[in-house]
N, C-alpha and C. Protein backbone atom coordinates (compact mmCIF):
# COMPACT_ATOMS: atom_id res chain seq x y z
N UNK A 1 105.90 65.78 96.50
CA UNK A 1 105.57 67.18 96.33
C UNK A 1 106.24 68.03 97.42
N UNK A 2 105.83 67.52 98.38
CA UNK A 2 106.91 68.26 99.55
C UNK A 2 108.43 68.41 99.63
N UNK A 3 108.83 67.27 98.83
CA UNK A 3 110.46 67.51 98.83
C UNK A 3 110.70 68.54 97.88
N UNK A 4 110.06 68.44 96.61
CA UNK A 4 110.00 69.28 95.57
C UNK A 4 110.18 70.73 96.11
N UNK A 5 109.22 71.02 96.92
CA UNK A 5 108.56 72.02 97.94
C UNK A 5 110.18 72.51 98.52
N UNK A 6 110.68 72.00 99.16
CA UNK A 6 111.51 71.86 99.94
C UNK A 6 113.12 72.61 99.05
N UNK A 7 112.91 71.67 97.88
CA UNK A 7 114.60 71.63 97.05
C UNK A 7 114.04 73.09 96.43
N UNK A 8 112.74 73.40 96.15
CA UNK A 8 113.02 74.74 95.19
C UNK A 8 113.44 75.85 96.19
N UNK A 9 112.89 75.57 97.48
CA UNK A 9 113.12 76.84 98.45
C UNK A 9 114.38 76.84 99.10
N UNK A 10 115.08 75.60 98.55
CA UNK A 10 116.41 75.48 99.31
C UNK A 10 117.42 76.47 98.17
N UNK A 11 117.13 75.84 97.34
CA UNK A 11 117.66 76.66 95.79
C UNK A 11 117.01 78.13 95.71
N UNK A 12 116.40 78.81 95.85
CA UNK A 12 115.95 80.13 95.86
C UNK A 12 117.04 80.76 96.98
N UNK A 13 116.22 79.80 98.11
CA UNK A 13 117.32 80.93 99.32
C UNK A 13 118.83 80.66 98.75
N UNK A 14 119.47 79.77 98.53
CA UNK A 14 121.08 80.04 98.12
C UNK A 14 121.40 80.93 97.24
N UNK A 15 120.33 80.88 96.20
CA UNK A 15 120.41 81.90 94.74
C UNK A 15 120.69 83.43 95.55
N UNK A 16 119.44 83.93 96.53
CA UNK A 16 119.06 84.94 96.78
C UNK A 16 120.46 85.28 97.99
N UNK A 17 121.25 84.54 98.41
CA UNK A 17 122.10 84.84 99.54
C UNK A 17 122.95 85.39 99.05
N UNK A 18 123.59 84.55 97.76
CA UNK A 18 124.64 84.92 96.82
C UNK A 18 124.87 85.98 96.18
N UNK A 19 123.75 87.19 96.01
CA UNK A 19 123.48 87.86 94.83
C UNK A 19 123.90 89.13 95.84
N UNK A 20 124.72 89.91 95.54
CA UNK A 20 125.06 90.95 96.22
C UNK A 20 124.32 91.91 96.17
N UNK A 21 123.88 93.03 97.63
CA UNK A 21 122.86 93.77 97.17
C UNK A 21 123.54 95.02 96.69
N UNK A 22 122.88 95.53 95.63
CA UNK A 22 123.04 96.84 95.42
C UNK A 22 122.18 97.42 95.60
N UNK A 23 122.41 98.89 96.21
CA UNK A 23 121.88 99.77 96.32
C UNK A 23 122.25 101.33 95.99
N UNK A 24 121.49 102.47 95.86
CA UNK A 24 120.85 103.44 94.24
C UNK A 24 122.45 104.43 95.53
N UNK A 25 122.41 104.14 96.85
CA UNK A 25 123.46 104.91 97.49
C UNK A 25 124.79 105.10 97.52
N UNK A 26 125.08 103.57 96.24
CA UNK A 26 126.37 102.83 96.32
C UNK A 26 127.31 104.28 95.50
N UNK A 27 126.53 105.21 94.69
CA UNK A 27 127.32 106.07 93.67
C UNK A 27 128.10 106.56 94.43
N UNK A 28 129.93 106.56 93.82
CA UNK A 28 131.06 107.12 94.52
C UNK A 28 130.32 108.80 94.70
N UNK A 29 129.89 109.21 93.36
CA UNK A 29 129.54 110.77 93.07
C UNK A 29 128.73 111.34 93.63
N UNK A 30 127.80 110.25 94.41
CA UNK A 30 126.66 110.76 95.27
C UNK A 30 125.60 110.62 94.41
N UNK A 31 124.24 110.65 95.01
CA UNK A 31 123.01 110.04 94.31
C UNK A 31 122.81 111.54 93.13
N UNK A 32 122.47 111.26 91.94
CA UNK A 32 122.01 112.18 91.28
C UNK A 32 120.66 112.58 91.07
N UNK A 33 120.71 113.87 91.46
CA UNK A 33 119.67 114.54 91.60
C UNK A 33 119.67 116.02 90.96
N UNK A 34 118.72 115.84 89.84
CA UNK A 34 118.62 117.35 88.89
C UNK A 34 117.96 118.33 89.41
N UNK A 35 116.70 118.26 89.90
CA UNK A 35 115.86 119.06 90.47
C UNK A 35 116.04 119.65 92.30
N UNK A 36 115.69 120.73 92.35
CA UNK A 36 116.22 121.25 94.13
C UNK A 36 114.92 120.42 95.02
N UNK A 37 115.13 120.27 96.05
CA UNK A 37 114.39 119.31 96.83
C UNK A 37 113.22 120.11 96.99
N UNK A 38 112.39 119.30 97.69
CA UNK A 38 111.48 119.96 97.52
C UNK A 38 110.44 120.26 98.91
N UNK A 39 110.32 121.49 99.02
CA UNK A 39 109.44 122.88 99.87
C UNK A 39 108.12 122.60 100.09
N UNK A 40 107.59 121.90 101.42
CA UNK A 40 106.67 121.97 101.50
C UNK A 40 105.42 123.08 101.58
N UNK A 41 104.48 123.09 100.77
CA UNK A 41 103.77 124.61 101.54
C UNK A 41 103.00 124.35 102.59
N UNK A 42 103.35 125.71 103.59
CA UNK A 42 102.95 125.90 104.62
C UNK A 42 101.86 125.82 104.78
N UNK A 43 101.05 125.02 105.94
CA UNK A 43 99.65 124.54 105.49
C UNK A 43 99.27 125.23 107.17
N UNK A 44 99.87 125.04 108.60
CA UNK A 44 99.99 125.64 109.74
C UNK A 44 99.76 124.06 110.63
N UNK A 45 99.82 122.85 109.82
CA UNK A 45 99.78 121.87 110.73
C UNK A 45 101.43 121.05 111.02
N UNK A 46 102.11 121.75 111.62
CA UNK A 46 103.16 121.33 111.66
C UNK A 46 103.71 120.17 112.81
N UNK A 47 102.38 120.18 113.39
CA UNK A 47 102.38 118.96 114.50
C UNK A 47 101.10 118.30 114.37
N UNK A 48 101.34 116.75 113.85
CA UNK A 48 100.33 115.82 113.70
C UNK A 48 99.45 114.89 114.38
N UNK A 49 99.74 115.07 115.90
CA UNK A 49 99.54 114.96 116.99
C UNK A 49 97.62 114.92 116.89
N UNK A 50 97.61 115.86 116.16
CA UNK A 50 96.03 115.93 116.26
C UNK A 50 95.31 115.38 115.13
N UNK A 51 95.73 114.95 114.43
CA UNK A 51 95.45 113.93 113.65
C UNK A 51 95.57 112.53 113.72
N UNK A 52 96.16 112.13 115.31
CA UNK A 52 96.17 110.77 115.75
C UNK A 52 95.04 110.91 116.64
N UNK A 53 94.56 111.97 117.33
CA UNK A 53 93.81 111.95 118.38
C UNK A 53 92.65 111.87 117.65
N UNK A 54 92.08 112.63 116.32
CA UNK A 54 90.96 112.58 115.59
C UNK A 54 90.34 111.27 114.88
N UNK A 55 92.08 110.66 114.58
CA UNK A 55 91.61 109.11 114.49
C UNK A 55 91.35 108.03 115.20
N UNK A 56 92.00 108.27 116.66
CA UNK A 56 91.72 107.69 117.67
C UNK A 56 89.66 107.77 118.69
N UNK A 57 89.79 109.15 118.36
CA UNK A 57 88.46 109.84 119.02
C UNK A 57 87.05 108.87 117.99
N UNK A 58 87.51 108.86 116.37
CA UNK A 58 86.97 108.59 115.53
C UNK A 58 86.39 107.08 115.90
N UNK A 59 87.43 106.27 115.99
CA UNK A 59 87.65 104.80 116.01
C UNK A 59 87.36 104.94 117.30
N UNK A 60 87.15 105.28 118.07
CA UNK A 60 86.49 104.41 119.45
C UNK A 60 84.91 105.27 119.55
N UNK A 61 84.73 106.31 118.54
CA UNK A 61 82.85 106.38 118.44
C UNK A 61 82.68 105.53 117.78
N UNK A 62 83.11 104.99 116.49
CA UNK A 62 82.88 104.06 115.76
C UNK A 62 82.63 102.62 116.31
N UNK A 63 83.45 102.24 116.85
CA UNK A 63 83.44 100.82 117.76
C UNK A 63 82.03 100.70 118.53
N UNK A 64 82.06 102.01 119.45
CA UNK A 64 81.05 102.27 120.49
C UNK A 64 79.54 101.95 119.48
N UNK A 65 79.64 102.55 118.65
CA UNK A 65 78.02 102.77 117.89
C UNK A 65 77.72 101.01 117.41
N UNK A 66 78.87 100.64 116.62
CA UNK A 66 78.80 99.18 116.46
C UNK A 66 78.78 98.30 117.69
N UNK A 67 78.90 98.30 118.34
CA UNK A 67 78.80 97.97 120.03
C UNK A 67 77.38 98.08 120.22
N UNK A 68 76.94 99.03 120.32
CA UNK A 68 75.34 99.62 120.61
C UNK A 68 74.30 99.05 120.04
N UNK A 69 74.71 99.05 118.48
CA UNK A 69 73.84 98.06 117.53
C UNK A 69 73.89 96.70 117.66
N UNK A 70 74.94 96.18 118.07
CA UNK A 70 74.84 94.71 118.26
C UNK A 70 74.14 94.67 119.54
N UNK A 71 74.61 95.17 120.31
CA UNK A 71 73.90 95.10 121.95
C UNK A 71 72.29 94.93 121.66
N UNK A 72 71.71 96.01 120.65
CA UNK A 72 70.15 96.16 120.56
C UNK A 72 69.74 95.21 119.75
N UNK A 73 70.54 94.28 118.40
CA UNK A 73 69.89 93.72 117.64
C UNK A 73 69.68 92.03 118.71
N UNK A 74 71.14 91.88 119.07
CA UNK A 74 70.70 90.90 119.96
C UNK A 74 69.46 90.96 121.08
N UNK A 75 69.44 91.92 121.79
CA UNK A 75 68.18 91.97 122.66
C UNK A 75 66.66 92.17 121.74
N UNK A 76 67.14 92.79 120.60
CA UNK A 76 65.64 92.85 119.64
C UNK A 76 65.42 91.38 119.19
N UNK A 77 66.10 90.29 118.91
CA UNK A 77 66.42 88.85 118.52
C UNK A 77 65.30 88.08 120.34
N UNK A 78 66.05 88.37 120.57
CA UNK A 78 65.79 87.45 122.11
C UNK A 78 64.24 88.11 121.80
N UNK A 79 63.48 89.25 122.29
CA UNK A 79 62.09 89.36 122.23
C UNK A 79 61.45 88.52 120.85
N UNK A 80 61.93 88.34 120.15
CA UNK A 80 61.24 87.65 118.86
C UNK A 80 60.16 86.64 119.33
């Protein structure tokens, strides 16, 4: 089973080495595109900065509270 194991993955990777990649960039004409790109609307958060800190601030109350509860269930355990 292991050689088996062995010869199919030997045969995959050669298959997969061989196979030239293409890619959608290769067009001499340039990628086609019908529609004009597209305009984000202005929302006023143009720096996301505070949306790492809110998830950061988030995730370490979170931790803390689960922290707290284990701290108390274990000491509520021990008085049993």
């Amino acid at each position: 089973m292991r050689k088996l194991i062995t010869i199919v993955l030997t045969i995959a990777t050669f298959l997969f080495i061989n196979v030239p990649s293409v890619l959608a960039d290769a067009n001499p004409y340039g990628p086609y595109q019908p529609y004009e790109p597209h305009k984000p609307i202005p929302t006023g958060f143009d720096d996301t900065s505070i949306f790492y800190i809110a998830a950061l601030v988030t995730f370490t109350v979170g931790m803390s509270i689960l922290a707290i509860i284990k701290h108390l269930k274990a000491k509520h355990s021990a008085n049993l």
